[in-house]
Protein backbone atom coordinates (compact mmCIF):
# COMPACT_ATOMS: atom_id res chain seq x y z
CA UNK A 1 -11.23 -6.14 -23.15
CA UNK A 2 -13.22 -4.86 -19.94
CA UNK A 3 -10.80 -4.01 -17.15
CA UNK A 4 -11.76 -4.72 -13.66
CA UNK A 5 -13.12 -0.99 -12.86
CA UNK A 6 -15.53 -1.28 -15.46
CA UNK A 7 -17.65 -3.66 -14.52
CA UNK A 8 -20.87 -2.89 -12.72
CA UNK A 9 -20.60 -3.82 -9.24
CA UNK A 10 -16.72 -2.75 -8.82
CA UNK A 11 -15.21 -2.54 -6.68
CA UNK A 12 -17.41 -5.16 -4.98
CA UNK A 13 -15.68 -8.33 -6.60
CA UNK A 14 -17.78 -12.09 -6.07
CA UNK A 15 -15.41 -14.98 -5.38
CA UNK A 16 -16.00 -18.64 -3.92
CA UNK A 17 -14.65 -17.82 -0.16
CA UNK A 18 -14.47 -22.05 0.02
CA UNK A 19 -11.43 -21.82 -2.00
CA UNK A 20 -9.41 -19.23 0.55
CA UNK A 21 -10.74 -20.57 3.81
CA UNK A 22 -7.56 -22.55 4.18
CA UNK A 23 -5.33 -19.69 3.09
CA UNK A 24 -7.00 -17.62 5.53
CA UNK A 25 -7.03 -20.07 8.25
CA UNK A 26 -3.26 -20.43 7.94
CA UNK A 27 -2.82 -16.84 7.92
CA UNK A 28 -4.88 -16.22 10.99
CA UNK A 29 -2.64 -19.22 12.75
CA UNK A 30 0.92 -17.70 11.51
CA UNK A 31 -0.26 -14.54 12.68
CA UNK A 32 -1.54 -15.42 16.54
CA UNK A 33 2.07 -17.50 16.92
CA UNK A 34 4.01 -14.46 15.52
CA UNK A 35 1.93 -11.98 17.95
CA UNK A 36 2.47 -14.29 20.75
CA UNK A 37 6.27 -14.50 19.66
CA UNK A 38 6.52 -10.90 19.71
CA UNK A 39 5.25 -10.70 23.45
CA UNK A 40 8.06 -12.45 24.86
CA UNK A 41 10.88 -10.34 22.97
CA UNK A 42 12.24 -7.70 25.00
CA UNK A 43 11.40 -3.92 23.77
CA UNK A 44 15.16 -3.49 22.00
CA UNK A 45 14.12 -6.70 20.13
CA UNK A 46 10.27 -5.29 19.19
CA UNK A 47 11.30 -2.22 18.11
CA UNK A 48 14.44 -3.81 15.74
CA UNK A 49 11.40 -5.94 14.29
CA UNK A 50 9.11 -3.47 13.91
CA UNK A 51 11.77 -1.28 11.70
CA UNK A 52 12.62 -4.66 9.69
CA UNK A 53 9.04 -5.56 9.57
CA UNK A 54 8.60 -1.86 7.82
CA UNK A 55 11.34 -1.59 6.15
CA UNK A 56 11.19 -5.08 3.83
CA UNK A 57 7.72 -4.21 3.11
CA UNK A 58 9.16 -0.51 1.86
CA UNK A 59 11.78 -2.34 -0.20
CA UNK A 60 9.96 -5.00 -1.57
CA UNK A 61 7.05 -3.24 -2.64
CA UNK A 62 9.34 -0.28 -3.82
CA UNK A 63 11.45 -2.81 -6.04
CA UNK A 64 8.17 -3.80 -7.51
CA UNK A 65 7.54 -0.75 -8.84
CA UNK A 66 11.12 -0.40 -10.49
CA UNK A 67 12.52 1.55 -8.00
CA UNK A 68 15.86 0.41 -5.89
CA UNK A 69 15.59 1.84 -2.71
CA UNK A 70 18.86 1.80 -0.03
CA UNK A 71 18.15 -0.54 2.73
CA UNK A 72 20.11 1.02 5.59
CA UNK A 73 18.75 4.68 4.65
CA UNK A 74 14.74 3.33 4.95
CA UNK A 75 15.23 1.55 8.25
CA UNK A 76 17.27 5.17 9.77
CA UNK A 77 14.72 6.98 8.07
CA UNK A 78 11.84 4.51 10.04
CA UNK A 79 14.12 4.47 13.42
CA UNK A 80 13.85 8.59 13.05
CA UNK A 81 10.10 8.68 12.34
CA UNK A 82 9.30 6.52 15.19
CA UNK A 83 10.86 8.23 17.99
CA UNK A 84 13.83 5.64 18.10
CA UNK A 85 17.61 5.75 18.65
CA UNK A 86 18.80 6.47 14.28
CA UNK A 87 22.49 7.03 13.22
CA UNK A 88 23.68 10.36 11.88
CA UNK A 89 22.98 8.57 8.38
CA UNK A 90 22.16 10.96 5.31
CA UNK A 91 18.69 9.58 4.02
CA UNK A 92 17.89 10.61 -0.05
CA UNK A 93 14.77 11.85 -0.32
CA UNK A 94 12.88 8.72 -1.83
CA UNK A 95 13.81 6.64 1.21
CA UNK A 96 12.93 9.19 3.26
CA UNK A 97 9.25 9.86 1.80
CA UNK A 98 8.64 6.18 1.81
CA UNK A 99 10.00 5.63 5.62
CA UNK A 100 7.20 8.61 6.22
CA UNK A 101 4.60 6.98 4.45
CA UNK A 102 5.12 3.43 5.57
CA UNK A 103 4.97 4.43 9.46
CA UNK A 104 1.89 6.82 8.85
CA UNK A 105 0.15 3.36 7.77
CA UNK A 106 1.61 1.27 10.30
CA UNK A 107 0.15 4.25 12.85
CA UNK A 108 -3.09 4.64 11.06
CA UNK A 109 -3.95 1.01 9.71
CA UNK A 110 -7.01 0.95 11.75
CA UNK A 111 -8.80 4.27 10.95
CA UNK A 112 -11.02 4.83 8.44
CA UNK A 113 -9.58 5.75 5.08
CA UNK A 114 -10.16 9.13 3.76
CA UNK A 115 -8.94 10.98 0.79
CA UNK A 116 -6.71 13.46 2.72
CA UNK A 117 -4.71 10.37 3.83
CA UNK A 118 -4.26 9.12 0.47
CA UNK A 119 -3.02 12.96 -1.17
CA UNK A 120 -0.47 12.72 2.13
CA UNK A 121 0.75 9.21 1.38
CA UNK A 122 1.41 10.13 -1.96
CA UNK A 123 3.42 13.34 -1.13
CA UNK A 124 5.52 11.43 1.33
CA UNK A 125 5.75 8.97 -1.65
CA UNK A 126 6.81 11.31 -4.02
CA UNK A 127 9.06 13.21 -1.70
CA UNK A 128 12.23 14.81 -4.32
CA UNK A 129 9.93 14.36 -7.39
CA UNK A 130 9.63 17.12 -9.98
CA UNK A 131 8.40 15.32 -12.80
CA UNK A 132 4.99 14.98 -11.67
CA UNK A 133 2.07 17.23 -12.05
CA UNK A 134 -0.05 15.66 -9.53
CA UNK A 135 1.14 14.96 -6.29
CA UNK A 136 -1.13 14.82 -3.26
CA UNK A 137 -4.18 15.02 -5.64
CA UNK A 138 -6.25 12.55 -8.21
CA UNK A 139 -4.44 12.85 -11.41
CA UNK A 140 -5.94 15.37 -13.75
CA UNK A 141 -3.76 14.93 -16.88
CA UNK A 142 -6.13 13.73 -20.16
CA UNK A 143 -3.81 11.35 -21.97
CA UNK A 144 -4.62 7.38 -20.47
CA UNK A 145 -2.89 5.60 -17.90
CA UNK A 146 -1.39 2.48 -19.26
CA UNK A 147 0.75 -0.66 -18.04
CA UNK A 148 2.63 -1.30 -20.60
CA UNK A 149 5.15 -4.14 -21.60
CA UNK A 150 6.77 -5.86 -24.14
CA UNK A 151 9.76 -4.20 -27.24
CA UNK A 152 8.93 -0.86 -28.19
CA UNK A 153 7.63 -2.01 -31.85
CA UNK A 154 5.46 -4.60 -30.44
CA UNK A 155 4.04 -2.58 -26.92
CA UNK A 156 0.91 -4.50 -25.07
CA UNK A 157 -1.38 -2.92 -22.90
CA UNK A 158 -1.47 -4.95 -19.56
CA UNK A 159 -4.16 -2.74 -17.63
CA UNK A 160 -6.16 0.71 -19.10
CA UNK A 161 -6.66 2.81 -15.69
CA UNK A 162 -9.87 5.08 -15.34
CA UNK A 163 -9.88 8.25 -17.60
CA UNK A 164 -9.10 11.10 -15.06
CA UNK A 165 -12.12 12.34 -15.43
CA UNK A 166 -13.80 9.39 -13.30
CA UNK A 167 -11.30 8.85 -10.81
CA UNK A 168 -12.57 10.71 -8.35
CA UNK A 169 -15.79 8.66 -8.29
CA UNK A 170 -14.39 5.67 -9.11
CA UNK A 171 -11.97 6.03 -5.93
CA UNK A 172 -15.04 7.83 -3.88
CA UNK A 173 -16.55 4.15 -4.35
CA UNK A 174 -13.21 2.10 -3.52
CA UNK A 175 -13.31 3.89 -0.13
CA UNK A 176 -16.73 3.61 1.00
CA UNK A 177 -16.44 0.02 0.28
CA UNK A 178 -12.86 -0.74 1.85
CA UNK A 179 -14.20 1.13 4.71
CA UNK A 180 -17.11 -0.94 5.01
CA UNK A 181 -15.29 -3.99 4.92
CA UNK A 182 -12.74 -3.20 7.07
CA UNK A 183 -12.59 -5.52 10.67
CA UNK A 184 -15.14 -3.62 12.97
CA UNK A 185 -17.75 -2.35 10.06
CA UNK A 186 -20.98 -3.26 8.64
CA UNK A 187 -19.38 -6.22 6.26
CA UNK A 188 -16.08 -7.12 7.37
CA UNK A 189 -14.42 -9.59 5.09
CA UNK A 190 -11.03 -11.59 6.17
CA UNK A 191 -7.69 -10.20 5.86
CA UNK A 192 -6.04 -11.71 2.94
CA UNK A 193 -9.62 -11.35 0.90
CA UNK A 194 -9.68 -7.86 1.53
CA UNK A 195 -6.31 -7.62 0.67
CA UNK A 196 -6.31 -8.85 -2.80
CA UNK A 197 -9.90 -7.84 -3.53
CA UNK A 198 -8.51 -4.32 -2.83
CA UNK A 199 -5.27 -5.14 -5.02
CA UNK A 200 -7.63 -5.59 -7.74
């Protein structure tokens, strides 16, 4: 099987955009009437939906990745980070790294991306880990990446990541192009395109 980074023009995908013009469309629409929304709630109310806003995407995308994350302790953690009123609550150090990381994006969604913010994402991510070799780095370790599922005497390989050894360039490519494509550069694409052409 050929995995998606193997092919020659990755990460710069070809799809029909006829087929997500509506998708995008609706987007663009459900965005504008929750921006306007937002306008007329008073600053108690912005900030409370600003920490929610965070917070679920924290959870959700945490729970994706197998990991159960305490609800109350992200959305402290997030009051804390951005300057806002936060109970006394103890936060473990998972929900604390990802309350870091998620309002470091929500601060920096609009610069460039660089390598140096991806190590510090991952630290913050990894916050109370001391299983991993590399954190805050490309990983380095020889034996393959896999996603793997299915019983133990039956195992299928879902997705074969990048040998470590081409990482580096294979991530040096990701950036320049989700730079380039980002709203105000040289080939902008629209937002949900760019978000699930960078998913792959």
């Amino acid at each position: 099987m050929t995995w998606n980074w193997q092919k020659p023009g990755w990460p710069q995908f070809e799809w029909d955009a006829s087929r997500l013009r509506k998708a995008e469309e609706r987007f663009l629409l459900g965005a504008g009437v929750f921006a306007g929304t937002v306008k007329h709630l008073g600053s108690g109310d912005q900030e409370q939906l600003t920490v929610e806003t965070i917070s679920s995407e924290a959870v959700t995308t945490s729970e994706i990745e197998g990991e159960i994350l305490d609800r109350a302790s992200v959305q402290s953690s997030i009051r804390k980070q951005l300057g806002l009123d936060a109970d006394n609550h103890r936060v473990p150090p998972a929900e604390k790294g990802v309350a870091e990381m998620m309002v470091d994006l929500y601060r920096s969604s609009a610069a460039p991306l660089t390598d140096s913010m991806i190590f510090g994402w991952h630290r913050m991510l990894m916050k109370g880990k001391t299983d991993l070799i590399d954190i805050g780095r490309f990983r380095t370790a020889d034996e393959p990446m896999q996603v793997v599922s299915g019983p133990a005497y039956a195992p299928k390989v879902r997705f074969d990541a990048p040998p470590s050894s081409r990482v580096t360039g294979k991530m040096k490519r990701f950036v320049k192009w989700f730079n380039a494509t980002a709203p105000d550069a040289a080939e902008p694409l629209p937002a949900l395109t760019r978000a699930g052409s960078a998913h792959l």
